[in-house]
Structure formats: C-alpha cells, structure tokens
PDB file of N, CA and C in Angstrom:
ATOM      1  N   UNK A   1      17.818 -12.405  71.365  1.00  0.00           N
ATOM      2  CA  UNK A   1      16.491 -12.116  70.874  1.00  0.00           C
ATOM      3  C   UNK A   1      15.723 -11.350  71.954  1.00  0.00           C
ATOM      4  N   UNK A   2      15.304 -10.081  71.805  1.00  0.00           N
ATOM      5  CA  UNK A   2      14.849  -9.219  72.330  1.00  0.00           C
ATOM      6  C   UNK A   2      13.227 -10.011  72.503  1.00  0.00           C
ATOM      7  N   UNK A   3      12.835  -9.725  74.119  1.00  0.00           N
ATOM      8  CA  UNK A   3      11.275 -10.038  74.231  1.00  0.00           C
ATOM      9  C   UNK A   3      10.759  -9.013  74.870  1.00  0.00           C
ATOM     10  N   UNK A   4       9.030  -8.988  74.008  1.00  0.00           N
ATOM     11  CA  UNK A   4       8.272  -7.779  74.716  1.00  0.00           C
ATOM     12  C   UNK A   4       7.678  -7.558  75.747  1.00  0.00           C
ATOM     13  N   UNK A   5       7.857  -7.162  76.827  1.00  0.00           N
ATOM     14  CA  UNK A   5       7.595  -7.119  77.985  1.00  0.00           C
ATOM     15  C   UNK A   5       5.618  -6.924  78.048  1.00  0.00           C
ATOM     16  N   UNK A   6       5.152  -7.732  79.021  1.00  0.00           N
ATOM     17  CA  UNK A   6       3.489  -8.128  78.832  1.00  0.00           C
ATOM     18  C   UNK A   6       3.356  -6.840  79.723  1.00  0.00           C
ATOM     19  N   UNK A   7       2.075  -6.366  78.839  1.00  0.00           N
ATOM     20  CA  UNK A   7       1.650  -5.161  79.550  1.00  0.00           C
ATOM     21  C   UNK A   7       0.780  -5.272  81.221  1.00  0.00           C
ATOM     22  N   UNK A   8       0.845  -4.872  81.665  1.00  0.00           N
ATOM     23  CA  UNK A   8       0.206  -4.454  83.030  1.00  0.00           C
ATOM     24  C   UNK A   8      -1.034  -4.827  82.751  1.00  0.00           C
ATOM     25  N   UNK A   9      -1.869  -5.296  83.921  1.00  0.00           N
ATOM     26  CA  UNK A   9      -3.767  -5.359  83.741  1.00  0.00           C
ATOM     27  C   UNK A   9      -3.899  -4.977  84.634  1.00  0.00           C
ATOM     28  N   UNK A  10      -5.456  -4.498  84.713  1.00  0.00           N
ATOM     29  CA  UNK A  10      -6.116  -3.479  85.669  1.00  0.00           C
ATOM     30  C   UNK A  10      -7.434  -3.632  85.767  1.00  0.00           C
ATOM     31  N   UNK A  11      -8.006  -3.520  87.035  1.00  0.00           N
ATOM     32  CA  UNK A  11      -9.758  -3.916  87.242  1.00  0.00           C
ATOM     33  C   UNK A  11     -10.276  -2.216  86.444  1.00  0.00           C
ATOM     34  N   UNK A  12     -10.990  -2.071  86.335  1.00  0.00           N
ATOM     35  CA  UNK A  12     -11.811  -0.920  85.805  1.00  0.00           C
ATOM     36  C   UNK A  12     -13.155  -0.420  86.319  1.00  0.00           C
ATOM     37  N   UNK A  13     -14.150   0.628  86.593  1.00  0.00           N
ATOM     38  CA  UNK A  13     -15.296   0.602  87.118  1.00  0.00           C
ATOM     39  C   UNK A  13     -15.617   1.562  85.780  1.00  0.00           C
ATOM     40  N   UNK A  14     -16.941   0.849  85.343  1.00  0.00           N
ATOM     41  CA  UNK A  14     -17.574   1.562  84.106  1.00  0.00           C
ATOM     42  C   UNK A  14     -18.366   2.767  84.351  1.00  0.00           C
ATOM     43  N   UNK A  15     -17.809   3.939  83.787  1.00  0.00           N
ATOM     44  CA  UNK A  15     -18.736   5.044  84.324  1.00  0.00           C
ATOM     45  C   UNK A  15     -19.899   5.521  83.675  1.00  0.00           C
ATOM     46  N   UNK A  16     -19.741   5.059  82.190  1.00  0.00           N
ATOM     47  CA  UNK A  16     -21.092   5.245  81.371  1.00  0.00           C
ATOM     48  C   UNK A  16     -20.446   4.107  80.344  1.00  0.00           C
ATOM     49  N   UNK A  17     -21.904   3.972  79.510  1.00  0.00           N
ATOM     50  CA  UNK A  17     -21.108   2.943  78.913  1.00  0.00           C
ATOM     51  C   UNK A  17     -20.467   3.107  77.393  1.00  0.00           C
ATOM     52  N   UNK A  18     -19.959   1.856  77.202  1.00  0.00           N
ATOM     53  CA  UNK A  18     -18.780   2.373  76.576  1.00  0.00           C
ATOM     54  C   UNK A  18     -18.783   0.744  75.885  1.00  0.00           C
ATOM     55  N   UNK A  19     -17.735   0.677  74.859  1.00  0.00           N
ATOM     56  CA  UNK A  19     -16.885  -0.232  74.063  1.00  0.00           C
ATOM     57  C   UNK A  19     -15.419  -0.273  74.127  1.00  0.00           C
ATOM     58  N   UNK A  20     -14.840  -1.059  74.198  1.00  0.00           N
ATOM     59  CA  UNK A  20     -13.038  -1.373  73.778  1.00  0.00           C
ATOM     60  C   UNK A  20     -12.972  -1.360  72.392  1.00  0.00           C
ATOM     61  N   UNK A  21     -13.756  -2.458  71.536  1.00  0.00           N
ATOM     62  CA  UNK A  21     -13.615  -2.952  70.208  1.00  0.00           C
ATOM     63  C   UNK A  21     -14.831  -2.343  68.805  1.00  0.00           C
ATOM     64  N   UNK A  22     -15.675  -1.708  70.058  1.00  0.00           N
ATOM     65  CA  UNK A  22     -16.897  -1.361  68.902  1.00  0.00           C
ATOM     66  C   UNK A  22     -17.990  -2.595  68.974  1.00  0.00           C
ATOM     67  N   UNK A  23     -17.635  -3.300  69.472  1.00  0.00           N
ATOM     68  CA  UNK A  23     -18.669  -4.737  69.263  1.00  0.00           C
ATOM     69  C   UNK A  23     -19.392  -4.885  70.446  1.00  0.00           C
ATOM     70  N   UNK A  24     -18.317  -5.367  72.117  1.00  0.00           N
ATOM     71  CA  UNK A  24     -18.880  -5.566  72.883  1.00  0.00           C
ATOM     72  C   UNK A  24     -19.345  -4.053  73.720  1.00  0.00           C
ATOM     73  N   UNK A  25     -20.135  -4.228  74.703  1.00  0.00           N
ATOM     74  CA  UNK A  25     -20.736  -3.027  75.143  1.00  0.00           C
ATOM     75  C   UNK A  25     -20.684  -3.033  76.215  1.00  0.00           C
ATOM     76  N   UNK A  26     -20.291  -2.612  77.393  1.00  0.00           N
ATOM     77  CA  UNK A  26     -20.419  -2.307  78.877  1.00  0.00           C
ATOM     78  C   UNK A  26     -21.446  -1.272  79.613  1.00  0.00           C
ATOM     79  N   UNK A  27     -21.468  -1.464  80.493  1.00  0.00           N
ATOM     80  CA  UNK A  27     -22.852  -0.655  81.062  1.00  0.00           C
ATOM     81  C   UNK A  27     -22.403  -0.033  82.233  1.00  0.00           C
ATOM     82  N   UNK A  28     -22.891   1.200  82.296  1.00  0.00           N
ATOM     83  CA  UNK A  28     -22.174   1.833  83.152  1.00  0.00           C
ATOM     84  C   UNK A  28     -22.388   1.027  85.339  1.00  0.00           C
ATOM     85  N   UNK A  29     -21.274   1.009  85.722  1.00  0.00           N
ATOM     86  CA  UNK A  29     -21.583   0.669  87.454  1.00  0.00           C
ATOM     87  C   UNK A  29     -21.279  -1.019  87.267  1.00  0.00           C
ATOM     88  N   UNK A  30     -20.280  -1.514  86.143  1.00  0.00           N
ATOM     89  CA  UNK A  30     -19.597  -2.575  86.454  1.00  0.00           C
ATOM     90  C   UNK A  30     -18.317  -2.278  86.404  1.00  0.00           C
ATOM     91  N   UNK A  31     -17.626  -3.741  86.762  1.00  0.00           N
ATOM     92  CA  UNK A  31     -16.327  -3.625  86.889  1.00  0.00           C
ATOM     93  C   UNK A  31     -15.803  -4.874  85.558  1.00  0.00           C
ATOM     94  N   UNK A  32     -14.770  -4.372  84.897  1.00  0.00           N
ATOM     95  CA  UNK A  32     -14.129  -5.030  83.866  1.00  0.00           C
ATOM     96  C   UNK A  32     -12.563  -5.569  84.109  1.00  0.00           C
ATOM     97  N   UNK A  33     -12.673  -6.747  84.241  1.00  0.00           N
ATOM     98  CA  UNK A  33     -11.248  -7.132  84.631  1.00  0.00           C
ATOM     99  C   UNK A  33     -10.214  -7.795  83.712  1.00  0.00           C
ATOM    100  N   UNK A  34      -8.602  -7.970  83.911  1.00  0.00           N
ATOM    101  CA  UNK A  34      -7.608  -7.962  82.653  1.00  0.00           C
ATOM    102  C   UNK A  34      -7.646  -6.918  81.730  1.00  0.00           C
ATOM    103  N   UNK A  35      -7.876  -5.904  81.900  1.00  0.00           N
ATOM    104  CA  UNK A  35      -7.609  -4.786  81.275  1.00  0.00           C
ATOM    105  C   UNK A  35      -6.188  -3.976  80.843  1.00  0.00           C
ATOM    106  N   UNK A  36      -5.677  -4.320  80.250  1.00  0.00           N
ATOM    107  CA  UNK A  36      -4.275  -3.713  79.422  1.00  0.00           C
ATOM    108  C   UNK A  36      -4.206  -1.864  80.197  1.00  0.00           C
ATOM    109  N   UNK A  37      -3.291  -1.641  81.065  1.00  0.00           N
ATOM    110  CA  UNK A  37      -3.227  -0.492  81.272  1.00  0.00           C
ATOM    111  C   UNK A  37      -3.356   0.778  80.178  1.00  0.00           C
ATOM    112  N   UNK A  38      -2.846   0.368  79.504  1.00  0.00           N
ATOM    113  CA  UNK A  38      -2.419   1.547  78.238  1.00  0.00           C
ATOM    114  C   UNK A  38      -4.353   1.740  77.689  1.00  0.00           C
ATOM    115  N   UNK A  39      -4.213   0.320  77.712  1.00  0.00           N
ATOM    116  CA  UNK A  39      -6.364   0.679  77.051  1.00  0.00           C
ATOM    117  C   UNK A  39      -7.533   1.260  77.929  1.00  0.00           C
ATOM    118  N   UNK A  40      -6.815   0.905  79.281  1.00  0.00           N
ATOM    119  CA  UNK A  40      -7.485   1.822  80.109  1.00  0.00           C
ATOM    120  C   UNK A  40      -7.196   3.150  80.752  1.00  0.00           C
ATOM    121  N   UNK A  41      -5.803   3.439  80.379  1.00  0.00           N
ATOM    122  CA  UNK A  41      -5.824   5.029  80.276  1.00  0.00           C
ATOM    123  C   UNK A  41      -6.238   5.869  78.811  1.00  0.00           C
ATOM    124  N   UNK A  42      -6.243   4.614  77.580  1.00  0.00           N
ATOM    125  CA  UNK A  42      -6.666   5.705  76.547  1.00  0.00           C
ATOM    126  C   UNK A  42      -8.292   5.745  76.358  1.00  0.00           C
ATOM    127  N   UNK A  43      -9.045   5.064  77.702  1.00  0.00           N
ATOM    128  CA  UNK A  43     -10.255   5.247  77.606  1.00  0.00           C
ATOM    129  C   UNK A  43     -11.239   5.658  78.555  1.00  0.00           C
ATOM    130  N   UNK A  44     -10.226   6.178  79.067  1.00  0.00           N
ATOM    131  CA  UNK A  44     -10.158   7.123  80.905  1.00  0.00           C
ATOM    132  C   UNK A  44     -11.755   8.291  80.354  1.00  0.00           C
ATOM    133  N   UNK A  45     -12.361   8.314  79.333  1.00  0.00           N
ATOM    134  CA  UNK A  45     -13.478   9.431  79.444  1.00  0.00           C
ATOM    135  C   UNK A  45     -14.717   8.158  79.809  1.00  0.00           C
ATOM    136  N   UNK A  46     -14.542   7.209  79.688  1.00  0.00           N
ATOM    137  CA  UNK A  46     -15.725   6.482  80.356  1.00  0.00           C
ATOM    138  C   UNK A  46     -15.367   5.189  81.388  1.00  0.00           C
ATOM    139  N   UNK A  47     -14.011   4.770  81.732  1.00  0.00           N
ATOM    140  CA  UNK A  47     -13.334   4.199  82.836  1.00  0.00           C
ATOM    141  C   UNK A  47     -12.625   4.817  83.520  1.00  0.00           C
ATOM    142  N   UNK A  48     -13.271   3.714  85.203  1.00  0.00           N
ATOM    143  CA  UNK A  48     -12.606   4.281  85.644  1.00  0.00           C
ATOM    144  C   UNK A  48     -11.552   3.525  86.296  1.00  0.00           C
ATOM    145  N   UNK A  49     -10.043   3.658  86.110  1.00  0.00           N
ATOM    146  CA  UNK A  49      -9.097   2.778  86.691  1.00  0.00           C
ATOM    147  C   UNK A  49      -8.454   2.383  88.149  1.00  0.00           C
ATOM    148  N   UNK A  50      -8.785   3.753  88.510  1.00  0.00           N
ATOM    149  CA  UNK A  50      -8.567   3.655  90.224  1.00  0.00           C
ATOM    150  C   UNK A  50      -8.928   2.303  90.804  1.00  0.00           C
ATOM    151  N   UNK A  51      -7.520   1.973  91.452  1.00  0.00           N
ATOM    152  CA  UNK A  51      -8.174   0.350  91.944  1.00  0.00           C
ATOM    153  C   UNK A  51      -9.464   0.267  93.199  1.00  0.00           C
ATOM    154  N   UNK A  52      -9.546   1.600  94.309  1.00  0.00           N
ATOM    155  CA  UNK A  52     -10.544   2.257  94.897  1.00  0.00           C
ATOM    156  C   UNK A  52     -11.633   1.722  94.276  1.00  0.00           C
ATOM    157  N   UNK A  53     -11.997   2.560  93.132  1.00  0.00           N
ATOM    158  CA  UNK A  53     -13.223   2.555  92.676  1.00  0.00           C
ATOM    159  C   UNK A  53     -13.924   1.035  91.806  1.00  0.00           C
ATOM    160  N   UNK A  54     -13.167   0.490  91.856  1.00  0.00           N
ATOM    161  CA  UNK A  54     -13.098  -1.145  91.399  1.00  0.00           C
ATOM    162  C   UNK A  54     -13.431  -1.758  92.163  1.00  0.00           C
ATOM    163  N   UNK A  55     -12.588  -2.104  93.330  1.00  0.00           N
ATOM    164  CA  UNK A  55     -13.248  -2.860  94.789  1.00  0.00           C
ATOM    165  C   UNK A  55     -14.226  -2.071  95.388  1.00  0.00           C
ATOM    166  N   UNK A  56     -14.496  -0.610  95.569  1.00  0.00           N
ATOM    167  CA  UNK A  56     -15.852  -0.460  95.951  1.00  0.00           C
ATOM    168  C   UNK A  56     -16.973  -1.181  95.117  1.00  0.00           C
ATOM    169  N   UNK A  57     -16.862  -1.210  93.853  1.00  0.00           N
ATOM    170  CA  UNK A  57     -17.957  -1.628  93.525  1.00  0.00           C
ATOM    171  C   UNK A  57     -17.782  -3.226  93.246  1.00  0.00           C
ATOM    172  N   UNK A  58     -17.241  -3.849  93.487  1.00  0.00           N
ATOM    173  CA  UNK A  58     -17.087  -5.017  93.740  1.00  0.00           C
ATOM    174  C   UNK A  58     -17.604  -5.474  94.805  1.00  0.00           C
ATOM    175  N   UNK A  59     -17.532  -4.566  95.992  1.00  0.00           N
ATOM    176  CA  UNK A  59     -18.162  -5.003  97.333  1.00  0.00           C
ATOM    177  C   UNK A  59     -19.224  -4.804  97.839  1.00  0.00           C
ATOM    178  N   UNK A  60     -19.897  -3.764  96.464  1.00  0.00           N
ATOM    179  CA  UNK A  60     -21.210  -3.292  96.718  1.00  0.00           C
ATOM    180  C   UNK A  60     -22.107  -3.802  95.270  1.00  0.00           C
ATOM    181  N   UNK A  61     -21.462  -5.080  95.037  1.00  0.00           N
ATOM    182  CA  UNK A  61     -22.689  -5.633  94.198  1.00  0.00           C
ATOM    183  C   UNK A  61     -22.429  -5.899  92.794  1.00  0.00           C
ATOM    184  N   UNK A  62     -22.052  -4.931  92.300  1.00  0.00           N
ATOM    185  CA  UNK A  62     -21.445  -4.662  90.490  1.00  0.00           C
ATOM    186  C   UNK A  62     -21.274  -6.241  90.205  1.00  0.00           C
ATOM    187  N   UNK A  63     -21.613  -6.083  89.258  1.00  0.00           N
ATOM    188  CA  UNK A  63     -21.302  -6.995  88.450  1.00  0.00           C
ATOM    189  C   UNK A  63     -19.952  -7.081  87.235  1.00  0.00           C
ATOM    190  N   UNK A  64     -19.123  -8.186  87.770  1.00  0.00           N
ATOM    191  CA  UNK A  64     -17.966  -8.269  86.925  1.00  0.00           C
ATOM    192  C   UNK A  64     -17.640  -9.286  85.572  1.00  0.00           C
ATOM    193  N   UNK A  65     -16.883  -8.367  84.761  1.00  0.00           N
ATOM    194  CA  UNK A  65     -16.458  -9.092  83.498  1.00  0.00           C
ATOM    195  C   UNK A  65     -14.920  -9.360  83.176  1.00  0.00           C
ATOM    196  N   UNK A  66     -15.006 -10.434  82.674  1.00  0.00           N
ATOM    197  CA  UNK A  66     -13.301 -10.351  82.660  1.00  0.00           C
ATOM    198  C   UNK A  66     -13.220  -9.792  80.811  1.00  0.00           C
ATOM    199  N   UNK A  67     -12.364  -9.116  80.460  1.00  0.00           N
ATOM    200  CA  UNK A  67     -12.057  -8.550  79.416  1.00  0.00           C
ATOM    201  C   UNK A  67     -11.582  -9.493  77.927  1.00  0.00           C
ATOM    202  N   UNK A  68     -12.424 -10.097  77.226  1.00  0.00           N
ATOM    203  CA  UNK A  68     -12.000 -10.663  76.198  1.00  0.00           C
ATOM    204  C   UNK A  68     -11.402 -10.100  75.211  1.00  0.00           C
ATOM    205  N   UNK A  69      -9.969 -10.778  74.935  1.00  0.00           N
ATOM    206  CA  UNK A  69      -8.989 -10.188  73.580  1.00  0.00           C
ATOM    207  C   UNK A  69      -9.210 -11.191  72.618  1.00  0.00           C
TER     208      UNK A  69
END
C-alpha cells in the first residue's frame, strides 16, 4: 500500500495582504507558520517564503500565526 508523502512547511512573511481560503485574511509585515510549500509558492505574488525574510521579521517584532487547515 502506497503512502503519500507529507508535504514540506514553511514560515512565510506577508507582503500585502492576502487570503489562503478566501475567509481568513492576513496583513501585510507578519509571519505565517506551517505553511504547505506548494501553497506558498502558488501564492508567491503576496508571500514571501524566503526563510531570511521570516526570521527577520520575527526578530523585529511581526507578529506570528500558525496556519489553520
């Protein structure tokens, strides 16, 4: 029995804001954490994934969310 390999997660820094689902809302200059790689490269026009730009703003204050599925 074949199993599906769990996707990758990734911190994120919000560059404007934006939605995953349409519902919840992010604001741009936080950081979003457990993030599914694949969802954060197909939403690369308002995240940003660089792990860089994640811990900078982690260390300069941002405020973090962990990513509800």
């Amino acid at each position: 029995m074949a199993t599906k390999k769990q996707d990758a997660t990734v911190s994120v820094f919000v560059l404007c804001a934006g939605s995953f689902d349409g519902v919840t809302s992010y604001q741009a200059g936080c950081v979003i954490e457990g993030v599914p790689s694949a969802l954060a490269e197909a939403n690369a026009h308002w995240v940003d994934a660089a792990p860089a730009a994640a811990e900078y703003a982690k260390d300069t204050g941002a405020l973090v969310f962990e990513l509800q599925n």
